[in-house]
PDB file of N, CA and C in Angstrom:
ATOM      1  N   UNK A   1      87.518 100.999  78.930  1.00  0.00           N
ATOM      2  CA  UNK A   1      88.235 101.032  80.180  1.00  0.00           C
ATOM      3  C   UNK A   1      89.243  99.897  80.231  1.00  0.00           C
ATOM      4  N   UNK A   2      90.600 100.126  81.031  1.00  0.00           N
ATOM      5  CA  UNK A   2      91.584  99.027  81.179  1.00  0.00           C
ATOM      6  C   UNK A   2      91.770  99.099  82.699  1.00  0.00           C
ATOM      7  N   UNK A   3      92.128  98.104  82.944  1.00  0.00           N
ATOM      8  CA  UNK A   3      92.201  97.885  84.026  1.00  0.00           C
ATOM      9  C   UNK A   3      93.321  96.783  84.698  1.00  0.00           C
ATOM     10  N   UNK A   4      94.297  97.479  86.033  1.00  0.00           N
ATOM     11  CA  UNK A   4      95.513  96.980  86.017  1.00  0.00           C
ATOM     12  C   UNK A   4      95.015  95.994  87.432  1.00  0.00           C
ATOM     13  N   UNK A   5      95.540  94.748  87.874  1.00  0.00           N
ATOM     14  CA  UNK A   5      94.695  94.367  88.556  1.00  0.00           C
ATOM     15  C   UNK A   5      96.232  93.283  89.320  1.00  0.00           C
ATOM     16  N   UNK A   6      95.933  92.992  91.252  1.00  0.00           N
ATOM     17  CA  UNK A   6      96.639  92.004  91.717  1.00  0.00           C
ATOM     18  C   UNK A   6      96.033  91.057  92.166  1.00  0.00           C
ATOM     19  N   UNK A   7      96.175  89.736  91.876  1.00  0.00           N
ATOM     20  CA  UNK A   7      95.384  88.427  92.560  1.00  0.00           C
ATOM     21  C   UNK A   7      96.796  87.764  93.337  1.00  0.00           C
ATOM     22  N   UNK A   8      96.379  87.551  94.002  1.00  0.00           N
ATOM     23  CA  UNK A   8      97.324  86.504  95.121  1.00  0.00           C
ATOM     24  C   UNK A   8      96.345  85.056  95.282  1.00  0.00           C
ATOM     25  N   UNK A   9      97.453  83.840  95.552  1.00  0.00           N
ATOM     26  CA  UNK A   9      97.459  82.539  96.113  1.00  0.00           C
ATOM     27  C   UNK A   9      97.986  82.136  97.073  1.00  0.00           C
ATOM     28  N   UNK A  10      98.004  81.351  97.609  1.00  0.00           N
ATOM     29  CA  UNK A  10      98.463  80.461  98.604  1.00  0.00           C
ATOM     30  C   UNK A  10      99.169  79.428  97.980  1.00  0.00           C
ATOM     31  N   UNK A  11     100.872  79.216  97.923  1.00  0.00           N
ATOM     32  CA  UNK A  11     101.591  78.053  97.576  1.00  0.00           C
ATOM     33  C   UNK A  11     102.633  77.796  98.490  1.00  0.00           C
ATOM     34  N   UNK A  12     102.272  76.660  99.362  1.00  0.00           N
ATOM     35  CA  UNK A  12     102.832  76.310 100.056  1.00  0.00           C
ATOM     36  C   UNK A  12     102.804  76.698 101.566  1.00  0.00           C
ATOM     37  N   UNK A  13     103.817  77.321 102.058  1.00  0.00           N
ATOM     38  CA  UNK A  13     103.145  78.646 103.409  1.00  0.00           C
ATOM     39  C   UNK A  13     103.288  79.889 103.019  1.00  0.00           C
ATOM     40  N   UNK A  14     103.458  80.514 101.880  1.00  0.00           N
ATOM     41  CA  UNK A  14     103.939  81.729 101.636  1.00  0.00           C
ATOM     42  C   UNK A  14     102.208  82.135 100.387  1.00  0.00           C
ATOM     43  N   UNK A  15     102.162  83.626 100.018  1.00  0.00           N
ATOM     44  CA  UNK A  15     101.227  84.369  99.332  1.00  0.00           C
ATOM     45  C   UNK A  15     101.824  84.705  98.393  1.00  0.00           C
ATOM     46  N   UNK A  16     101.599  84.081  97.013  1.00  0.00           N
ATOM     47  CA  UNK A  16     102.079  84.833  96.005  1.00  0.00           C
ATOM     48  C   UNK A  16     101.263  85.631  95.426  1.00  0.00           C
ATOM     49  N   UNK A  17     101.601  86.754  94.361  1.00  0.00           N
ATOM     50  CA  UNK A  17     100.500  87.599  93.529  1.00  0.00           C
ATOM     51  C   UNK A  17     101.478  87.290  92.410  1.00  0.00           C
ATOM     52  N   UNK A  18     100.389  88.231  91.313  1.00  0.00           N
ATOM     53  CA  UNK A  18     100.716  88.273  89.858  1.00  0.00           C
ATOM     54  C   UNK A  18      99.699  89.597  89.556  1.00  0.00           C
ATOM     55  N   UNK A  19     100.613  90.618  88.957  1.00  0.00           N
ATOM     56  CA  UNK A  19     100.300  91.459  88.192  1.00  0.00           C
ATOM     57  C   UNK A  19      99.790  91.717  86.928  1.00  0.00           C
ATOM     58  N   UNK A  20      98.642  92.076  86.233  1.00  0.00           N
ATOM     59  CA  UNK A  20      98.161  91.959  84.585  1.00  0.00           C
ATOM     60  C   UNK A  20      97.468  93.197  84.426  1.00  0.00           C
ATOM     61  N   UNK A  21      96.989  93.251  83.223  1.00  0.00           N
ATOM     62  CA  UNK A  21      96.054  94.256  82.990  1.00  0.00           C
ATOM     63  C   UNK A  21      94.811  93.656  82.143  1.00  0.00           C
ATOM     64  N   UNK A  22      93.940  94.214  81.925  1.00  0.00           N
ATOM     65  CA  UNK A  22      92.973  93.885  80.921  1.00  0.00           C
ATOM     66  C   UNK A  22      92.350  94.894  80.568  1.00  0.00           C
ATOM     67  N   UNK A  23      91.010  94.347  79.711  1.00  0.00           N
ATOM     68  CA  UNK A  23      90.145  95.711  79.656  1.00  0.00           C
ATOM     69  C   UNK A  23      88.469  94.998  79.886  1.00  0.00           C
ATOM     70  N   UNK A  24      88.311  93.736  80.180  1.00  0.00           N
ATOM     71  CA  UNK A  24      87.397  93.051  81.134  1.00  0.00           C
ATOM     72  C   UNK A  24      88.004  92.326  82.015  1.00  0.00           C
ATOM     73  N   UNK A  25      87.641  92.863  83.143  1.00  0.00           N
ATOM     74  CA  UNK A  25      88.298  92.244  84.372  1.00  0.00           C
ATOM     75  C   UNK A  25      87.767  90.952  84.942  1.00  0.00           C
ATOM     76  N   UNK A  26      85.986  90.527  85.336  1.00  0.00           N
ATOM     77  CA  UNK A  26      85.911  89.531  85.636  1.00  0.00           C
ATOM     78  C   UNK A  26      85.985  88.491  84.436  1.00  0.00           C
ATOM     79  N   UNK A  27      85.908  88.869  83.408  1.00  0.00           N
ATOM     80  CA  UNK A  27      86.407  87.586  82.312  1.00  0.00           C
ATOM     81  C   UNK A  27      87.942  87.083  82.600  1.00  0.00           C
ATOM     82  N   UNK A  28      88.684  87.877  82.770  1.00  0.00           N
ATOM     83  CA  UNK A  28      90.129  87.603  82.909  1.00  0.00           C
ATOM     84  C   UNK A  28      90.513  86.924  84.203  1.00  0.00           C
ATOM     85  N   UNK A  29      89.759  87.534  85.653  1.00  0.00           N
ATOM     86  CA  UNK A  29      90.008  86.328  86.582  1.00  0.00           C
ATOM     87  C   UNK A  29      88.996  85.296  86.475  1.00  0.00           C
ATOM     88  N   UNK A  30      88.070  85.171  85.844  1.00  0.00           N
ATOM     89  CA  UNK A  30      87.478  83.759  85.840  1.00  0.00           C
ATOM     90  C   UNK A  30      88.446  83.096  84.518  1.00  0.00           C
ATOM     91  N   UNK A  31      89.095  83.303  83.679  1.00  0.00           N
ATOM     92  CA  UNK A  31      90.370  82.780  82.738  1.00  0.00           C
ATOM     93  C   UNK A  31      91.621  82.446  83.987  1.00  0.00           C
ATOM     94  N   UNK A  32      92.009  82.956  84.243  1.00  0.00           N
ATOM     95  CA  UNK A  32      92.952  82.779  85.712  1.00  0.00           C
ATOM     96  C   UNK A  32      92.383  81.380  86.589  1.00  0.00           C
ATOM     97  N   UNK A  33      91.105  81.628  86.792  1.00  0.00           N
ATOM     98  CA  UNK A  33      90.538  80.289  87.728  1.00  0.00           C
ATOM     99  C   UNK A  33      90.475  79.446  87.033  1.00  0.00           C
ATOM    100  N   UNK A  34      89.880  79.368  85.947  1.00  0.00           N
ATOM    101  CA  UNK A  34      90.034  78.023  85.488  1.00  0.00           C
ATOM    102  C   UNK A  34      90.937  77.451  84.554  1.00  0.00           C
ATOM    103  N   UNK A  35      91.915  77.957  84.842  1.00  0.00           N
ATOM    104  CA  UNK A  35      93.496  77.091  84.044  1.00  0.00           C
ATOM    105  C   UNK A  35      93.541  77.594  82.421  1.00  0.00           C
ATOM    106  N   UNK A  36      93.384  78.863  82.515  1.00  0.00           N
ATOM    107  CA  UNK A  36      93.145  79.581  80.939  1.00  0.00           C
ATOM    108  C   UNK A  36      93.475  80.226  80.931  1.00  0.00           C
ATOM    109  N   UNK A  37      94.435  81.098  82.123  1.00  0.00           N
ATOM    110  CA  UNK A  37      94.941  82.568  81.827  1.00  0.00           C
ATOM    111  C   UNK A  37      96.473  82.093  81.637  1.00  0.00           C
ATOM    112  N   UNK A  38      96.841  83.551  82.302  1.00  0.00           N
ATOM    113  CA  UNK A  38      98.399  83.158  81.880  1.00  0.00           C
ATOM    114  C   UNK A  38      99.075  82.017  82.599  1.00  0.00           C
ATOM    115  N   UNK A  39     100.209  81.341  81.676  1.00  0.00           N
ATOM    116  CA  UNK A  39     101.056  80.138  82.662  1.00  0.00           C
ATOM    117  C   UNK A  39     101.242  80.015  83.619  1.00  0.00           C
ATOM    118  N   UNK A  40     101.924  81.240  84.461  1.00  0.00           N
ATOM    119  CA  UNK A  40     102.045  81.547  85.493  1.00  0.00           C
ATOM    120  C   UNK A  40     100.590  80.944  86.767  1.00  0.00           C
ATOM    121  N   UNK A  41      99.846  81.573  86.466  1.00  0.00           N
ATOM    122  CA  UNK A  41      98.294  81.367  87.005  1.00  0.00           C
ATOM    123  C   UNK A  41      97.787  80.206  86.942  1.00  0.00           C
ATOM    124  N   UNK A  42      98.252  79.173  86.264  1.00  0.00           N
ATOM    125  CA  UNK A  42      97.501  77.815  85.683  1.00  0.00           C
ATOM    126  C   UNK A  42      97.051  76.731  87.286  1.00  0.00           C
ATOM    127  N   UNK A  43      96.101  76.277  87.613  1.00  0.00           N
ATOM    128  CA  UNK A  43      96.064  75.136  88.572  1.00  0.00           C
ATOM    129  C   UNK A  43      95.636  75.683  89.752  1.00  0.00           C
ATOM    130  N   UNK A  44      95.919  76.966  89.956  1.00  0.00           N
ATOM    131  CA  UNK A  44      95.857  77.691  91.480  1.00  0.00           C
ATOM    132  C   UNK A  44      94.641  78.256  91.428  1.00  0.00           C
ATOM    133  N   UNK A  45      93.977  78.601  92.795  1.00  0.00           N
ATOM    134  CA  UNK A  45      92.307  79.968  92.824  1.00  0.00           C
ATOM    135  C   UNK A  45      93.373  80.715  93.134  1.00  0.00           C
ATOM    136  N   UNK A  46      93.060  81.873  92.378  1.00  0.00           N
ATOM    137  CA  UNK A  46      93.256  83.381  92.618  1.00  0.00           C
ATOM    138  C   UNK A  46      92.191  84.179  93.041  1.00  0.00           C
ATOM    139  N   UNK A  47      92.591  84.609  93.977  1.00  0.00           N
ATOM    140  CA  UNK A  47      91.978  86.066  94.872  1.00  0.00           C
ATOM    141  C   UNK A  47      92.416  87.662  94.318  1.00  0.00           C
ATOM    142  N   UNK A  48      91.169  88.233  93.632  1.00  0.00           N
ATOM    143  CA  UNK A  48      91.372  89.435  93.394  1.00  0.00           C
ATOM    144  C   UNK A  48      91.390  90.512  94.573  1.00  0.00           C
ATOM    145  N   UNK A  49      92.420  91.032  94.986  1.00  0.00           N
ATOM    146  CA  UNK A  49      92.842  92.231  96.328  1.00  0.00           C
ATOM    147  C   UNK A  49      93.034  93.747  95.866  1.00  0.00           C
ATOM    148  N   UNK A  50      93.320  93.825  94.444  1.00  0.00           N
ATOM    149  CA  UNK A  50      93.310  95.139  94.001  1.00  0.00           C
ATOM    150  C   UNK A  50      93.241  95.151  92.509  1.00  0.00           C
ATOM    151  N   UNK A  51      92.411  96.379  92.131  1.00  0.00           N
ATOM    152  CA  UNK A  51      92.485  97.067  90.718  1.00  0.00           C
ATOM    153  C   UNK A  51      91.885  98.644  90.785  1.00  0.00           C
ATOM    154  N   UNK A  52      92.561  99.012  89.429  1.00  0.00           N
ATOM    155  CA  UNK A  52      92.890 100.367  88.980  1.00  0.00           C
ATOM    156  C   UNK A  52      92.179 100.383  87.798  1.00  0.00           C
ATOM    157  N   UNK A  53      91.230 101.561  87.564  1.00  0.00           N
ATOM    158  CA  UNK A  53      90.647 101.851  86.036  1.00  0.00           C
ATOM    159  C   UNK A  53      91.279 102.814  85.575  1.00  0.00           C
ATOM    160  N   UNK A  54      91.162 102.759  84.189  1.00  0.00           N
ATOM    161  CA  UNK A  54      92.523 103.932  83.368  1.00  0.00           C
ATOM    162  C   UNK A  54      91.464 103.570  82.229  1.00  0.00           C
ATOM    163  N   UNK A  55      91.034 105.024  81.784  1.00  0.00           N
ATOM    164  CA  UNK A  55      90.495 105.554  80.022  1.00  0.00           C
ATOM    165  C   UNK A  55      91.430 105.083  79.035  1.00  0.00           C
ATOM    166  N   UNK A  56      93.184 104.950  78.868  1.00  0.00           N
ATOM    167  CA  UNK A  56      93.465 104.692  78.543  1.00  0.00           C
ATOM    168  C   UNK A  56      94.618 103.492  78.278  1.00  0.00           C
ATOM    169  N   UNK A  57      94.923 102.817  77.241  1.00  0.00           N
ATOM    170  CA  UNK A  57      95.407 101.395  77.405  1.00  0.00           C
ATOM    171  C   UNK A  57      96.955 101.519  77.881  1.00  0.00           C
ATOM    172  N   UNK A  58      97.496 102.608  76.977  1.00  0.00           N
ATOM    173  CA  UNK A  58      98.943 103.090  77.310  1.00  0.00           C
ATOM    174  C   UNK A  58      99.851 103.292  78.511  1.00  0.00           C
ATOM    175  N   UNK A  59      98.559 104.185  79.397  1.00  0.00           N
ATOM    176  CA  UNK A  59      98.657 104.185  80.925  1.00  0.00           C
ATOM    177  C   UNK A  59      98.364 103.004  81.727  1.00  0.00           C
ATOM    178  N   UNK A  60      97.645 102.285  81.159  1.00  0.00           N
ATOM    179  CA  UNK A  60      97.645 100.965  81.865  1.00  0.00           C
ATOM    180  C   UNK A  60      98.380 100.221  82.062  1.00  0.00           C
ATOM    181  N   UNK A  61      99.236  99.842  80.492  1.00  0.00           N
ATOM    182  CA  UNK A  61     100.462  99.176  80.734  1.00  0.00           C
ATOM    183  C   UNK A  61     101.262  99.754  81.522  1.00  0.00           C
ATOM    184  N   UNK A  62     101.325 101.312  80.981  1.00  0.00           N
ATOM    185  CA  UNK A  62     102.632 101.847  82.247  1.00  0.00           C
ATOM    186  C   UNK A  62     102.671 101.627  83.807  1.00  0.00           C
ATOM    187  N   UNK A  63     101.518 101.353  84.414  1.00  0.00           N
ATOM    188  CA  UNK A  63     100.843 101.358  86.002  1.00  0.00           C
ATOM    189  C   UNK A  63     101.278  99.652  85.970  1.00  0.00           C
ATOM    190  N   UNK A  64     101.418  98.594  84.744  1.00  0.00           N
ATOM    191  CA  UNK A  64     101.096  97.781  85.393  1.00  0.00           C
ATOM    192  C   UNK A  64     102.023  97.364  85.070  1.00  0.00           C
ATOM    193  N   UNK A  65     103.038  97.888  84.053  1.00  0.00           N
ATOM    194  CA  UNK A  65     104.827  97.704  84.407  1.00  0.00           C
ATOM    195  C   UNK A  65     105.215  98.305  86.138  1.00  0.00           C
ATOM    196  N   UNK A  66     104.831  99.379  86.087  1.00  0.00           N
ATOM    197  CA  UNK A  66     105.456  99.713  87.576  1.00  0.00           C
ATOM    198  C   UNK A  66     104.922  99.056  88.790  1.00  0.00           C
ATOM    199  N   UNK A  67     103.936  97.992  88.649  1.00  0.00           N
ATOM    200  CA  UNK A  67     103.143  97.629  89.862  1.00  0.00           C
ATOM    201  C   UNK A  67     103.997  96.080  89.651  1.00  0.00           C
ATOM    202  N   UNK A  68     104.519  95.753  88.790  1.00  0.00           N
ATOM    203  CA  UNK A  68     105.058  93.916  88.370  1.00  0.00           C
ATOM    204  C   UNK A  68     106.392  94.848  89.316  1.00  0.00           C
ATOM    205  N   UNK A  69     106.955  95.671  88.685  1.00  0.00           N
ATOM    206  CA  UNK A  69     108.476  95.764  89.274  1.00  0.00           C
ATOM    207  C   UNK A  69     108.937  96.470  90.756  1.00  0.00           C
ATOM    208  N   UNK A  70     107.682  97.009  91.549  1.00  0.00           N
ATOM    209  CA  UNK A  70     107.365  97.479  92.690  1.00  0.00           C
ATOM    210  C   UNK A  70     107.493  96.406  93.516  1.00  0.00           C
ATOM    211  N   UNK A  71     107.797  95.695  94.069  1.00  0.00           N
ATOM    212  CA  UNK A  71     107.835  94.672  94.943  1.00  0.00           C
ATOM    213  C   UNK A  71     107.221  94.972  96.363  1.00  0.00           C
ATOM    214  N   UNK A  72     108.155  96.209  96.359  1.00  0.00           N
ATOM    215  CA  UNK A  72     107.762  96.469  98.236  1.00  0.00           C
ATOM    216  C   UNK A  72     106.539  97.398  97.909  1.00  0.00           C
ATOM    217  N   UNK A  73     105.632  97.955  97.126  1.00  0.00           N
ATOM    218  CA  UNK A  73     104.448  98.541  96.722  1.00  0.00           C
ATOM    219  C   UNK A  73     103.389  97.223  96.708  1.00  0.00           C
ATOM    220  N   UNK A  74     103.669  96.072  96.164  1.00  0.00           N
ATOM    221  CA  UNK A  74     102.865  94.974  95.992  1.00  0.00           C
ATOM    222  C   UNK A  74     102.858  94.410  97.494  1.00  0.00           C
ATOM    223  N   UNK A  75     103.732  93.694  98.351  1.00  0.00           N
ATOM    224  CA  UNK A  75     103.771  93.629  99.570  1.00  0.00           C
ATOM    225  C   UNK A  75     102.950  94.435 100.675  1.00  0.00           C
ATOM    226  N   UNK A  76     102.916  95.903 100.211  1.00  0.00           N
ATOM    227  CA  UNK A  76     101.932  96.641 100.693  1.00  0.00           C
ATOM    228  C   UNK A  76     100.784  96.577 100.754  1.00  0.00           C
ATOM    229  N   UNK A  77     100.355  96.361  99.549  1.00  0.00           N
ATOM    230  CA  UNK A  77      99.217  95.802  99.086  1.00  0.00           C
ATOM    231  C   UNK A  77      98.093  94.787  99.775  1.00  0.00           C
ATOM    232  N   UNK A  78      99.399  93.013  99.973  1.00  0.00           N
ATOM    233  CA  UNK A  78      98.776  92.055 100.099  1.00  0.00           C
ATOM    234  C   UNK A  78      98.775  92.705 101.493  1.00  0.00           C
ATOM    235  N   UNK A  79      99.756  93.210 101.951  1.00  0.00           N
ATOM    236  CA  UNK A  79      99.702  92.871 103.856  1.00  0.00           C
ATOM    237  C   UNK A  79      98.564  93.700 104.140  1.00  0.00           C
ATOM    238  N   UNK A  80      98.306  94.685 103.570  1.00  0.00           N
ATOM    239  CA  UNK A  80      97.078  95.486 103.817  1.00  0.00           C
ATOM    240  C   UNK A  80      95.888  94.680 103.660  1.00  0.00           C
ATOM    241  N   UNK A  81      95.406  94.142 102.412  1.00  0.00           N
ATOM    242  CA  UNK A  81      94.346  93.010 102.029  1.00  0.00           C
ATOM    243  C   UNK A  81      94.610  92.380 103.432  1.00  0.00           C
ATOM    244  N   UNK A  82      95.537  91.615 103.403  1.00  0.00           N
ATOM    245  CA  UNK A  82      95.542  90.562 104.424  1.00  0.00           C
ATOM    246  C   UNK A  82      95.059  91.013 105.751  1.00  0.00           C
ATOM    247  N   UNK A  83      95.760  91.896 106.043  1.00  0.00           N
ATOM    248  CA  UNK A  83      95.738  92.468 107.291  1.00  0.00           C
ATOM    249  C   UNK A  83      94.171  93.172 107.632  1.00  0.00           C
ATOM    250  N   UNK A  84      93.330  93.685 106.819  1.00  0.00           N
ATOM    251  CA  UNK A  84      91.894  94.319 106.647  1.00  0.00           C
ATOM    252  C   UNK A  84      90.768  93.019 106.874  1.00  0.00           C
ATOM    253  N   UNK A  85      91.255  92.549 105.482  1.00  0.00           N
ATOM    254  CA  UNK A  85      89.953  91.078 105.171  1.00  0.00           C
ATOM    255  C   UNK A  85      90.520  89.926 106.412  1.00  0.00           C
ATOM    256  N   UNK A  86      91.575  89.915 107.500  1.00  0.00           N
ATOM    257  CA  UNK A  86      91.763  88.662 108.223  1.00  0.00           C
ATOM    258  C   UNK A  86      91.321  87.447 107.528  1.00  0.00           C
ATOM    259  N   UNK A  87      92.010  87.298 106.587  1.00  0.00           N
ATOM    260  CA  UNK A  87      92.472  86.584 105.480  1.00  0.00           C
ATOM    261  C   UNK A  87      92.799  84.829 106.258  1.00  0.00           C
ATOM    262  N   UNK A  88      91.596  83.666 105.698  1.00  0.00           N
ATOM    263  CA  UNK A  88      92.319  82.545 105.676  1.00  0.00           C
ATOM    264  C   UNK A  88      93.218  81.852 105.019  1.00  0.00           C
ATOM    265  N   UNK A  89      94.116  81.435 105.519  1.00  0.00           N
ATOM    266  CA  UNK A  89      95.210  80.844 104.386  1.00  0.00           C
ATOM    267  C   UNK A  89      94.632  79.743 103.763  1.00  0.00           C
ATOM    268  N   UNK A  90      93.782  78.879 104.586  1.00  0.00           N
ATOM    269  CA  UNK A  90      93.361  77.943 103.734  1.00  0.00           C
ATOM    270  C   UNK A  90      92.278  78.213 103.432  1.00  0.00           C
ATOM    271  N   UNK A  91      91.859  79.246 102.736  1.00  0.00           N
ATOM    272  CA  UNK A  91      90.544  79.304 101.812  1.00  0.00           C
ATOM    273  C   UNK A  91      91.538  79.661 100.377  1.00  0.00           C
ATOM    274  N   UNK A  92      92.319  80.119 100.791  1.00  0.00           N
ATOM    275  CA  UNK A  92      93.440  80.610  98.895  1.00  0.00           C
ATOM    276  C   UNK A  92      93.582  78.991  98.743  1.00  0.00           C
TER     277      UNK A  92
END
């Protein structure tokens, strides 16, 4: 299984995310938490808000090219998370 996945932070007053894929998911955000995943991710807690399972790896990348370049699809996303879980800013 692969799996396309969004974590968001808190930097500054604003929510950022970052888009990835894998094919173990809690190994990859506990790599993310502790300053081992990608550059991008380094120093910050990340909050996992969404993922997608896909049989195959091909389709994964494709979902998780279109989910990095979706902007207003990702926005959807967090404001929904946000808006559901009444989300503290200072717990990100």
């Amino acid at each position: 299984m692969f799996y396309v996945y969004l974590i968001v932070t808190k930097s500054e007053k604003k929510i950022i995310s970052y888009v990835g894929y894998t094919s173990n998911l809690l190994k990859r955000i506990t790599l993310h938490n502790s300053s081992k995943g990608a550059k991008f991710t380094r120093g910050r807690f990340w909050k996992l808000i969404y993922y997608k399972k896909f049989n195959s790896k091909i389709v994964a990348l494709k979902e998780e090219y279109k989910l990095k370049n979706n902007y207003k699809l990702r926005d959807k996303i967090k404001n929904s998370y946000l808006k559901n879980e009444n989300i503290n800013f200072t717990a990100l």
